[in-house]
C-alpha atoms as a PDB file:
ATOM      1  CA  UNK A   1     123.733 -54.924  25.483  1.00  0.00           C
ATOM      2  CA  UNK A   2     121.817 -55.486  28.288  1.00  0.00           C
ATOM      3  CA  UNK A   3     123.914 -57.301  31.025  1.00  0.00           C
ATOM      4  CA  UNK A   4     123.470 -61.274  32.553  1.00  0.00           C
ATOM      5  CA  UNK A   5     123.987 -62.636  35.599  1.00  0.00           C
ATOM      6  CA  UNK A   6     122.968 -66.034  36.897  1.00  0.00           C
ATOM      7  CA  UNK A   7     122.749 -68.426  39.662  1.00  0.00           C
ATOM      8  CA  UNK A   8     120.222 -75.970  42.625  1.00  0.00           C
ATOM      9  CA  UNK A   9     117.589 -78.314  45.135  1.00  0.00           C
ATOM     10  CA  UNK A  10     114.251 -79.214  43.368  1.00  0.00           C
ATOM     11  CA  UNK A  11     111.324 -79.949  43.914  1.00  0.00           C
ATOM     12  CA  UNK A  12     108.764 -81.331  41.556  1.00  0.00           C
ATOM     13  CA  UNK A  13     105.091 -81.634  41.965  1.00  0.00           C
ATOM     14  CA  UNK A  14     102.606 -81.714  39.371  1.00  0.00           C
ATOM     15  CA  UNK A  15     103.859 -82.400  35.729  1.00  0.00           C
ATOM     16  CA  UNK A  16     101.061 -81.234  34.552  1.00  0.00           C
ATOM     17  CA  UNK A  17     100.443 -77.089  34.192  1.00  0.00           C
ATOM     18  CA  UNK A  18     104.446 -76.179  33.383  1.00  0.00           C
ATOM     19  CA  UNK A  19     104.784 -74.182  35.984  1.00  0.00           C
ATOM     20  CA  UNK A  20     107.864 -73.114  37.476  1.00  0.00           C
ATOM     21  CA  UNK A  21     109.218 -71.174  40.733  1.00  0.00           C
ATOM     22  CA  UNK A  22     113.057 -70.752  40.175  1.00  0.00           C
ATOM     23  CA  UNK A  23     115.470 -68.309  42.263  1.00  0.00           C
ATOM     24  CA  UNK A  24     117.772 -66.027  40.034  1.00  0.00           C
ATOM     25  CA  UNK A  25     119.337 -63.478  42.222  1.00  0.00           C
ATOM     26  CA  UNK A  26     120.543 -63.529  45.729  1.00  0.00           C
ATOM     27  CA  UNK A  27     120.839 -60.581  47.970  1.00  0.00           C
ATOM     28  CA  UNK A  28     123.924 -59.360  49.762  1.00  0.00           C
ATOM     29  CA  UNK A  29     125.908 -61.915  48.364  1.00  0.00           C
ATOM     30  CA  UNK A  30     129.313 -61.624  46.083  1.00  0.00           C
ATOM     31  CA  UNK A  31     128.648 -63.421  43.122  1.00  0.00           C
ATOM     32  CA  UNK A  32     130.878 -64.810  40.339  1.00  0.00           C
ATOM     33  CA  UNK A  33     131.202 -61.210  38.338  1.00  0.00           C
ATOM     34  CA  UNK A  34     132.356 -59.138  41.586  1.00  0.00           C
ATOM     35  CA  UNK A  35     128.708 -57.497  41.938  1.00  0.00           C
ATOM     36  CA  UNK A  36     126.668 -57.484  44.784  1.00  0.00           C
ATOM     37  CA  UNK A  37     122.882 -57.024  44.742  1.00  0.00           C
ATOM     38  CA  UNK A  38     120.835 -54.812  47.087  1.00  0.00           C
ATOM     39  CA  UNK A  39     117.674 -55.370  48.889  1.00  0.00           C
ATOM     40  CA  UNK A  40     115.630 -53.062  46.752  1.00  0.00           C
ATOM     41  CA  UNK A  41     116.998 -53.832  43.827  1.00  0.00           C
ATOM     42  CA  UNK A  42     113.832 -55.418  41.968  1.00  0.00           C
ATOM     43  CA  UNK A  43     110.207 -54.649  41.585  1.00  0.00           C
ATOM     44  CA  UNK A  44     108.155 -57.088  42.976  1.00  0.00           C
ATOM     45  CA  UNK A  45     105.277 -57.950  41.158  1.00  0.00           C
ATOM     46  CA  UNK A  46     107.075 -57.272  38.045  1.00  0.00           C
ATOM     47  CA  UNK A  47     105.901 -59.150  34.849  1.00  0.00           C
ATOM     48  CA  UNK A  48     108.963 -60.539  33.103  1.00  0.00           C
ATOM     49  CA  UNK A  49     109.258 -63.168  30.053  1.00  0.00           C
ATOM     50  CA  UNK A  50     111.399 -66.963  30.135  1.00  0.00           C
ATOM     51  CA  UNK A  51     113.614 -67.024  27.578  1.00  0.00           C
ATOM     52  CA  UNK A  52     114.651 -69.560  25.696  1.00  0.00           C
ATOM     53  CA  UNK A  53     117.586 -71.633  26.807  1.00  0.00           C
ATOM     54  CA  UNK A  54     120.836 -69.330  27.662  1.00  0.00           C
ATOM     55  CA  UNK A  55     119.375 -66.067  27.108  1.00  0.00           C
ATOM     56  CA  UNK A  56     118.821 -67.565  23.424  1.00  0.00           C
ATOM     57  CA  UNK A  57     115.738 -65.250  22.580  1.00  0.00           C
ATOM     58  CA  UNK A  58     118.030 -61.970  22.793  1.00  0.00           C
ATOM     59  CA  UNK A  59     119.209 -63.691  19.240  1.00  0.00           C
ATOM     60  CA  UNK A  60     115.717 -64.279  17.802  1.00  0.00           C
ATOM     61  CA  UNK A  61     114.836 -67.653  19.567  1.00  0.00           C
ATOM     62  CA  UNK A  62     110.731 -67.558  20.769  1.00  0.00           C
ATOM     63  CA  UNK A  63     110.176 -67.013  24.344  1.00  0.00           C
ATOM     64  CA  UNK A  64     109.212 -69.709  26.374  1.00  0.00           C
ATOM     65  CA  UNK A  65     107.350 -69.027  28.873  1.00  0.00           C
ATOM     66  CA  UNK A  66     106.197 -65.556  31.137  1.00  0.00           C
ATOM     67  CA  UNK A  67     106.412 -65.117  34.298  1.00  0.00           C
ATOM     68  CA  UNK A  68     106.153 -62.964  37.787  1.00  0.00           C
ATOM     69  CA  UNK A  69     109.370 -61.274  39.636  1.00  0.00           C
ATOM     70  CA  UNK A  70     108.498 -61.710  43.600  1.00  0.00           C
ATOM     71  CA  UNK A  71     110.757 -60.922  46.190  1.00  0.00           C
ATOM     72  CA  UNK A  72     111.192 -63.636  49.027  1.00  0.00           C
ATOM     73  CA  UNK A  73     113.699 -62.352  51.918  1.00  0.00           C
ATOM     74  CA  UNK A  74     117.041 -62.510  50.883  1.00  0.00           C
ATOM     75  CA  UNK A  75     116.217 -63.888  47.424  1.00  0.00           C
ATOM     76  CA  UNK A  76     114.674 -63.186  44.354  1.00  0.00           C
ATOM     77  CA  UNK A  77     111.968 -65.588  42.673  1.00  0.00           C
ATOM     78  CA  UNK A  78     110.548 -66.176  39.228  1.00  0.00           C
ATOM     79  CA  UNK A  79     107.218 -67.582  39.632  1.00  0.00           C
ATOM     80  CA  UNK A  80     106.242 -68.957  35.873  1.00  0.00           C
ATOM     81  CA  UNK A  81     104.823 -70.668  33.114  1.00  0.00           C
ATOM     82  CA  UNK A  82     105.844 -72.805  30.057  1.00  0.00           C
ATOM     83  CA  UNK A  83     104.261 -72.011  27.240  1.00  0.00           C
ATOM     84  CA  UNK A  84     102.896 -76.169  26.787  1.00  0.00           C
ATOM     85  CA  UNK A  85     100.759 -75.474  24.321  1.00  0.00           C
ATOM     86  CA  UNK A  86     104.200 -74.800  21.675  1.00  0.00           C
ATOM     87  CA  UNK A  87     106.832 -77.121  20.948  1.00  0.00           C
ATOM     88  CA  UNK A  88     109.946 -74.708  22.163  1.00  0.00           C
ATOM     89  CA  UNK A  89     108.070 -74.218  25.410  1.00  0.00           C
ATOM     90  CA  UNK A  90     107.254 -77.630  25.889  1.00  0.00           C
ATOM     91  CA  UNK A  91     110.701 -79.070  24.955  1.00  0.00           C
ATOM     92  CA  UNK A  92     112.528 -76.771  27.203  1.00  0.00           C
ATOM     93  CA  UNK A  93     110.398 -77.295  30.137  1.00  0.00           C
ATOM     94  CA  UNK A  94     111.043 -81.140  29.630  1.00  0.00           C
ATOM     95  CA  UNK A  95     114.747 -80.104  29.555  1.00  0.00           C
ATOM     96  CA  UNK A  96     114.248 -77.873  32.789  1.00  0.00           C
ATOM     97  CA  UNK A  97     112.631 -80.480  34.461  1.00  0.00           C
ATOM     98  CA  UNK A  98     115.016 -83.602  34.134  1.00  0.00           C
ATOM     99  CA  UNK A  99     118.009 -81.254  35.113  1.00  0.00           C
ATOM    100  CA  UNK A 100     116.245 -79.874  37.914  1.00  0.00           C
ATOM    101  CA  UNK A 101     115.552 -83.347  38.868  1.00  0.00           C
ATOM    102  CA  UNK A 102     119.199 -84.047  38.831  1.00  0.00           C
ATOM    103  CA  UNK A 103     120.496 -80.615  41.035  1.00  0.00           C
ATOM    104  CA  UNK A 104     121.576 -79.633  37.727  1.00  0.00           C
ATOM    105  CA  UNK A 105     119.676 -76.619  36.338  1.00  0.00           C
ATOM    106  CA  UNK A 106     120.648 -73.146  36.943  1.00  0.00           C
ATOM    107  CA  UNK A 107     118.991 -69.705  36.245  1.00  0.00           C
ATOM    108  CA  UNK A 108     120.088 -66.342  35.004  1.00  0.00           C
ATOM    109  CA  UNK A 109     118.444 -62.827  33.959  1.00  0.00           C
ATOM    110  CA  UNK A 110     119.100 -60.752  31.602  1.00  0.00           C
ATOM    111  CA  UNK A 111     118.786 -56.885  32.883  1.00  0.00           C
ATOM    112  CA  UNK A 112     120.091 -53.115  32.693  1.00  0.00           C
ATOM    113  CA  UNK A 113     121.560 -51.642  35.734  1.00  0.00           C
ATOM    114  CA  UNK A 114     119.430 -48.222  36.587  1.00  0.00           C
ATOM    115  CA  UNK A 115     121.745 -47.555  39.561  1.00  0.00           C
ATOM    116  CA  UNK A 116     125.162 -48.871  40.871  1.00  0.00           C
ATOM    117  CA  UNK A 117     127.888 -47.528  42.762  1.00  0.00           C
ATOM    118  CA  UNK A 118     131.919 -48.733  43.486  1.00  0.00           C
ATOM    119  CA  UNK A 119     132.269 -49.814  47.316  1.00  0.00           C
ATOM    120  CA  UNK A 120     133.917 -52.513  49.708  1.00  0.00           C
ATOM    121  CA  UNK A 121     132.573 -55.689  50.689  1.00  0.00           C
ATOM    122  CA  UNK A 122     133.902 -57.663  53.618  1.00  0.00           C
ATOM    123  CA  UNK A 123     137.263 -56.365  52.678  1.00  0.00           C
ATOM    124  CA  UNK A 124     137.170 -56.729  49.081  1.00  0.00           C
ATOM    125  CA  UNK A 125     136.111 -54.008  45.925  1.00  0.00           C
ATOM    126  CA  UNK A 126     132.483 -54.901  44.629  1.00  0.00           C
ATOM    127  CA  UNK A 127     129.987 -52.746  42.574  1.00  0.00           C
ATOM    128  CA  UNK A 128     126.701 -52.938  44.599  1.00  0.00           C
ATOM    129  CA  UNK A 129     123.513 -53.383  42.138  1.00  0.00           C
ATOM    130  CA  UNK A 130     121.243 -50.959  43.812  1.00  0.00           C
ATOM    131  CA  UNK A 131     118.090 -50.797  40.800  1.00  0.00           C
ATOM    132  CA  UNK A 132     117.289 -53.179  37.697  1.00  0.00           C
ATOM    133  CA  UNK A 133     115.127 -53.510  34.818  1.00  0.00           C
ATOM    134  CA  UNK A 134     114.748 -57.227  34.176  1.00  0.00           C
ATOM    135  CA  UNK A 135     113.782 -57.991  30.823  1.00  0.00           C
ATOM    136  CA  UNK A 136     113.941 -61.772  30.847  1.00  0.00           C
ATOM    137  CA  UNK A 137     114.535 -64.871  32.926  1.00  0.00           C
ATOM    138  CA  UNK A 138     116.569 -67.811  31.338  1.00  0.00           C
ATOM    139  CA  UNK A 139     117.479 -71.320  32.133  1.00  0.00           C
ATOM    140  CA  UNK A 140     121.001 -71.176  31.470  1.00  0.00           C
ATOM    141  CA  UNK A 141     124.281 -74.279  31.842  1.00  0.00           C
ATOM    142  CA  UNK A 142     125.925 -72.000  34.515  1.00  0.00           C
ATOM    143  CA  UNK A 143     125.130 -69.181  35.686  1.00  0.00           C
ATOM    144  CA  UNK A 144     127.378 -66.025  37.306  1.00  0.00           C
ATOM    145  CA  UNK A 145     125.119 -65.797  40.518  1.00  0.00           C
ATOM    146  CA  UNK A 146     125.381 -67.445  44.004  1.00  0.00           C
ATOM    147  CA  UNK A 147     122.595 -69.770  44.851  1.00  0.00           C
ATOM    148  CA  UNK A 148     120.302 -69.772  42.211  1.00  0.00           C
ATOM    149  CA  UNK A 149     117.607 -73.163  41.965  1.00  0.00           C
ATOM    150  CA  UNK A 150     114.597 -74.687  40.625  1.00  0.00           C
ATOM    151  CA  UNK A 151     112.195 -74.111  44.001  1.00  0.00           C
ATOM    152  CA  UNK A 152     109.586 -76.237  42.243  1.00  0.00           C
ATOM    153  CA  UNK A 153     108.306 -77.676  38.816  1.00  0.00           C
ATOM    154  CA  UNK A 154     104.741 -78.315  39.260  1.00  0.00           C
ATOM    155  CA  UNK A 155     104.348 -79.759  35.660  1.00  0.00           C
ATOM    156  CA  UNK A 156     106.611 -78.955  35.048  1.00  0.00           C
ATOM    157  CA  UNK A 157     105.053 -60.632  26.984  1.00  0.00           C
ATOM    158  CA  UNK A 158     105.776 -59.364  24.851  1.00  0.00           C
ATOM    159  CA  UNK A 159     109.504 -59.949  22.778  1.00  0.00           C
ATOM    160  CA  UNK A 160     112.117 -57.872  23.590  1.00  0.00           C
ATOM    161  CA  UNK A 161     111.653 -54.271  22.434  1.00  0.00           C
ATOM    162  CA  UNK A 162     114.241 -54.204  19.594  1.00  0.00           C
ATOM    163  CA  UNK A 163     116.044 -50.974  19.487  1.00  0.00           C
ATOM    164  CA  UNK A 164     115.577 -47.539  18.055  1.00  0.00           C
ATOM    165  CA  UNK A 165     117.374 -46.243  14.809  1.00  0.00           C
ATOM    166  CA  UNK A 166     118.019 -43.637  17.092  1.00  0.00           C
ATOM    167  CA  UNK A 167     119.398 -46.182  19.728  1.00  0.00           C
ATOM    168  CA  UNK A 168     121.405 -48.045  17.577  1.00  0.00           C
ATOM    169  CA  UNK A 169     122.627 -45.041  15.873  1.00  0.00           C
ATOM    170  CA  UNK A 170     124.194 -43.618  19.122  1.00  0.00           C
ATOM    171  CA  UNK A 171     125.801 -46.700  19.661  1.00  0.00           C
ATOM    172  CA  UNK A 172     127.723 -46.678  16.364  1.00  0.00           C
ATOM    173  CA  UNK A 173     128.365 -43.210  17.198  1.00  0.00           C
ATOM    174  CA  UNK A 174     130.268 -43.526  20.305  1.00  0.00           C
ATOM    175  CA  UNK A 175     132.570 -46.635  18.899  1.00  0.00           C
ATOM    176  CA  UNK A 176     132.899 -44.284  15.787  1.00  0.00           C
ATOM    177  CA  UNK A 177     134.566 -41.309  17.619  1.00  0.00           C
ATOM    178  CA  UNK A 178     136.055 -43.601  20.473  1.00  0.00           C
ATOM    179  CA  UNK A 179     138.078 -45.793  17.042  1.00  0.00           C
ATOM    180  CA  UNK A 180     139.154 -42.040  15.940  1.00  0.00           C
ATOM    181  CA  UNK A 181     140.452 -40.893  18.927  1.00  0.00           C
ATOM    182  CA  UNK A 182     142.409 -44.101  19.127  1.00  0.00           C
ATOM    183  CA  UNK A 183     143.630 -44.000  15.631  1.00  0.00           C
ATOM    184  CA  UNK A 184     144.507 -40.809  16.288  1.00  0.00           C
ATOM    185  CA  UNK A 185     146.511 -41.960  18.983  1.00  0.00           C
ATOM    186  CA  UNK A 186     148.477 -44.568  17.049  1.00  0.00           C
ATOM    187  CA  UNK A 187     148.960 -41.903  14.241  1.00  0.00           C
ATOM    188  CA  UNK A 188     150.785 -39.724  16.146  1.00  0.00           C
ATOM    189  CA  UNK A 189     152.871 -42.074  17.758  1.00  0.00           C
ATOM    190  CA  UNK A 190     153.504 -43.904  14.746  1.00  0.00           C
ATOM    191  CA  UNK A 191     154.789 -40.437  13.066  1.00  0.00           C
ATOM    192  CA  UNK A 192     157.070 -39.360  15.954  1.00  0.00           C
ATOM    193  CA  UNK A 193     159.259 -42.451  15.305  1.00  0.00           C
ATOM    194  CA  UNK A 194     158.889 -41.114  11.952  1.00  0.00           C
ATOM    195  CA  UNK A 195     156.513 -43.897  10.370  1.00  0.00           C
ATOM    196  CA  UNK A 196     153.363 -44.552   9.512  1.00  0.00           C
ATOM    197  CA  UNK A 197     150.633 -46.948   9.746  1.00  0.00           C
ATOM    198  CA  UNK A 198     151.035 -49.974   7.505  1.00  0.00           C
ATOM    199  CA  UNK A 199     149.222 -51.558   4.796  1.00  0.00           C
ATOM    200  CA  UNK A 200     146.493 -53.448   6.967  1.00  0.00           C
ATOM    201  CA  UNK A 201     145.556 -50.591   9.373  1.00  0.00           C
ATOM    202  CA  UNK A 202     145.542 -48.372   6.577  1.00  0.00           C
ATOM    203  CA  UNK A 203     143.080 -50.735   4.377  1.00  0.00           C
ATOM    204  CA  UNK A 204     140.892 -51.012   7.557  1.00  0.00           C
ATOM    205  CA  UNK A 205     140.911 -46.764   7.504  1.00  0.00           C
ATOM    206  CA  UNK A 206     139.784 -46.427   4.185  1.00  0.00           C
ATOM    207  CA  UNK A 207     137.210 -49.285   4.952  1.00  0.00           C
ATOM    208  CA  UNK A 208     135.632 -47.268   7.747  1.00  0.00           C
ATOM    209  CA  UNK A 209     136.030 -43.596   5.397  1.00  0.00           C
ATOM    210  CA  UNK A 210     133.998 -45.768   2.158  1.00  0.00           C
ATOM    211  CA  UNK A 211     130.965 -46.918   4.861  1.00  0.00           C
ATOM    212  CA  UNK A 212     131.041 -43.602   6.336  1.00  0.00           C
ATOM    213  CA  UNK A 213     130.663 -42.129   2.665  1.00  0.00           C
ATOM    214  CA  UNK A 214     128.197 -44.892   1.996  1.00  0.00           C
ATOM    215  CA  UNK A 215     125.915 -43.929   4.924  1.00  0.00           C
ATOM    216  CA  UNK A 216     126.176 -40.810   3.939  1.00  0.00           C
ATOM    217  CA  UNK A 217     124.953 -41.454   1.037  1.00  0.00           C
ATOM    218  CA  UNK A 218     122.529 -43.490   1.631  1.00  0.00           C
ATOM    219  CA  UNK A 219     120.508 -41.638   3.968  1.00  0.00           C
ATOM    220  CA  UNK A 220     120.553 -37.996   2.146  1.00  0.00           C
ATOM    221  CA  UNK A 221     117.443 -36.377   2.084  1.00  0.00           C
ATOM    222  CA  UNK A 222     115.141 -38.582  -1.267  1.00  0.00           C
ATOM    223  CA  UNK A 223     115.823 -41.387   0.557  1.00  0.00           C
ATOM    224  CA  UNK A 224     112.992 -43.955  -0.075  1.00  0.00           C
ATOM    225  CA  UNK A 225     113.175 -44.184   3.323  1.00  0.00           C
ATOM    226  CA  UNK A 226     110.097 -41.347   4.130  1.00  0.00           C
ATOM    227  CA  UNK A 227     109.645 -41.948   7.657  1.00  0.00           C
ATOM    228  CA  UNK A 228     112.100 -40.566  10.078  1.00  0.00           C
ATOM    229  CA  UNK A 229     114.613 -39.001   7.168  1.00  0.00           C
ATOM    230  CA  UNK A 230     115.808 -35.961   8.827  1.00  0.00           C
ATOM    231  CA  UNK A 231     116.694 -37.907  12.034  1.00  0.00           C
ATOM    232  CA  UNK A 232     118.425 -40.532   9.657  1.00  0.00           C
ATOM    233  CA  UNK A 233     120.583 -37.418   7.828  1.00  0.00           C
ATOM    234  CA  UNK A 234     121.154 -36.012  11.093  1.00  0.00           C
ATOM    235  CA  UNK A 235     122.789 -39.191  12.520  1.00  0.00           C
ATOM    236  CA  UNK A 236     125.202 -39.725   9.181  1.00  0.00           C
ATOM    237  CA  UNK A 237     126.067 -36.273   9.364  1.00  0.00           C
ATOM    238  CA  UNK A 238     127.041 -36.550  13.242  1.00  0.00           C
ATOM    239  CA  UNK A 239     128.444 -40.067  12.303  1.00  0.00           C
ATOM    240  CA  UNK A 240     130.782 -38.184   9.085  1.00  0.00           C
ATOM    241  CA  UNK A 241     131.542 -34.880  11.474  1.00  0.00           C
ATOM    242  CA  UNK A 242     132.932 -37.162  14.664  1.00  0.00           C
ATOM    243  CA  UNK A 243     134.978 -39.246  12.642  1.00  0.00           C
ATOM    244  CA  UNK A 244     136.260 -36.296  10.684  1.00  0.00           C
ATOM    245  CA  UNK A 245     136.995 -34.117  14.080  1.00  0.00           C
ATOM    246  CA  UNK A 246     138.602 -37.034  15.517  1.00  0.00           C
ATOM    247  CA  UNK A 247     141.251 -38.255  12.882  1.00  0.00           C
ATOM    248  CA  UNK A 248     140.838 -36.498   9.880  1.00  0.00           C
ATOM    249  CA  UNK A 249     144.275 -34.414   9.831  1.00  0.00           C
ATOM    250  CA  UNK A 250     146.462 -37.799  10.310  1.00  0.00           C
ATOM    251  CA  UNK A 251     145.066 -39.615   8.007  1.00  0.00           C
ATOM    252  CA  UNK A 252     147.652 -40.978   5.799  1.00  0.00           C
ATOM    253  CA  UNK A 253     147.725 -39.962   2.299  1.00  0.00           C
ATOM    254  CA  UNK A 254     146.708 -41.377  -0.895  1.00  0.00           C
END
C-alpha cells in the first residue's frame, strides 16, 4: 500500500466556509520514519482529496473534503475545503477545528514514492524522498512528520482509484513465490537434520496448494466472468507455475 507520513499553531478565522490551510510535509528535515523530503518533491498546484480521519477513507470511509497541494518555502501546504454540506465532512471539520484550537491537531498524507535514494544526513543514514504522488491529505492523532499544523480554519475528487485485477494479482504473485522460496528454505533445512515440517506448517501447505487449485479453477476459461478471462487464466496459471517452481519437489508427502 501506498505509504503515510505525517506531521501545531492555529489560527482560526471565519467559521463559516470550512476551509482549511494545514502544513503536511516539511523540507530538509529528518522526520520520525528516518526519511527526508526534497525540495522538488511535490507538484504544486496539485489537486488532492481530505480524507477522513487517520487516513480512514483508504478503508471505505467518504472523503471529506478536497483540496490544493501548494508549495510555500521550506514547507508543504494543503489549502482546502470541508465538504459542510455532508454530515462526515461537517463533523470532522468540527473535530479539526476544536483540536486545532487547542495546538492539538496534526496532519499526514498518504502517497507513493516515484523516486528515492539511500544517503547521509548530518551524520546519520536517511532515504531522501526526491518525487511523490499524493493521493490524499488526512487529519490524523500523530503524525510521523516534523512540524506539521493547522495554518488556519476559516470556518472552519474523486475516491481512491481501487486497484486493477491485474494489480492485485501481481501482488499475490510476488508473496506467492516469495512464501515458496521460503518454504523451500525451511524444507531443506528441516530435512538435513533429517525431519520434516510438522503438523501445523504442513496444514497451512496444503491450505495454500487447495486455494491455488481453487483459483485455478475458478478462473478457467467458461468462467461467467466474460470480461478480462484470458488475463484472469493467465494470472492463476502464473500464480499455480511460481508456486510449483518454487517448492513443489519438497513438499512433504501425503
Amino acid at each position: 500500500m501506498t505509504n503515510t507520513k505525517a506531521l501545531a499553531s492555529v489560527e482560526i478565522k471565519n467559521a463559516d466556509k470550512g476551509e482549511v490551510e494545514a502544513v503536511f510535509s516539511t523540507f530538509d528535515v529528518k522526520d520520525h520514519d528516518g526519511d527526508v523530503t526534497l525540495k522538488g518533491a511535490f507538484q504544486d498546484g496539485a489537486p488532492v482529496r481530505i480524507s477522513a480521519f487517520n487516513h480512514a477513507s483508504w478503508d471505505g470511509a467518504l472523503p471529506v473534503g478536497k483540496g490544493t497541494i501548494r508549495v510555500d518555502g521550506d514547507r508543504v501546504v494543503m489549502k482546502g475545503q470541508f465538504f459542510l454540506n455532508t454530515t462526515h465532512g461537517r463533523d470532522t471539520f468540527e473535530t479539526v477545528k476544536a483540536l486545532s484550537e487547542a495546538g492539538l491537531q496534526e496532519w499526514s498524507y498518504g502517497f507513493d514514492i516515484t523516486e528515492s535514494e539511500r544517503g547521509e544526513f548530518k551524520g546519520e543514514s536517511v532515504r531522501f524522498i526526491k518525487s511523490v504522488k499524493v493521493h490524499e491529505v488526512s487529519p490524523v492523532l500523530l503524525g510521523a512528520g516534523i512540524g506539521t499544523q493547522t495554518l488556519s480554519v476559516k470556518g472552519h475528487a474523486a475516491p481512491v482509484k481501487p486497484r486493477t485485477f491485474s494489480e492485485e494479482g501481481e501482488e499475490v504473485l510476488a508473496s506467492v513465490v516469495a512464501f515458496g522460496v521460503r518454504a523451500a528454505e525451511v524444507v531443506a533445512m528441516r530435512q538435513a537434520k533429517g525431519r520434516g515440517l510438522g503438523d501445523e506448517s504442513s496444514a497451512l501447505v496444503e491450505r495454500i496448494r487447495a486455494e491455488l487449485k481453487q483459483l485455478e479453477e475458478v478462473l478457467t476459461p467458461g468462467s461467467t466472468e466474460e470480461t478480462n478471462a484470458d488475463e484472469n487464466d493467465d494470472t492463476a496459471a502464473e500464480l499455480q507455475r511460481e508456486w510449483l517452481r518454487s517448492i513443489a519437489a519438497n513438499l512433504p508427502k501425503e
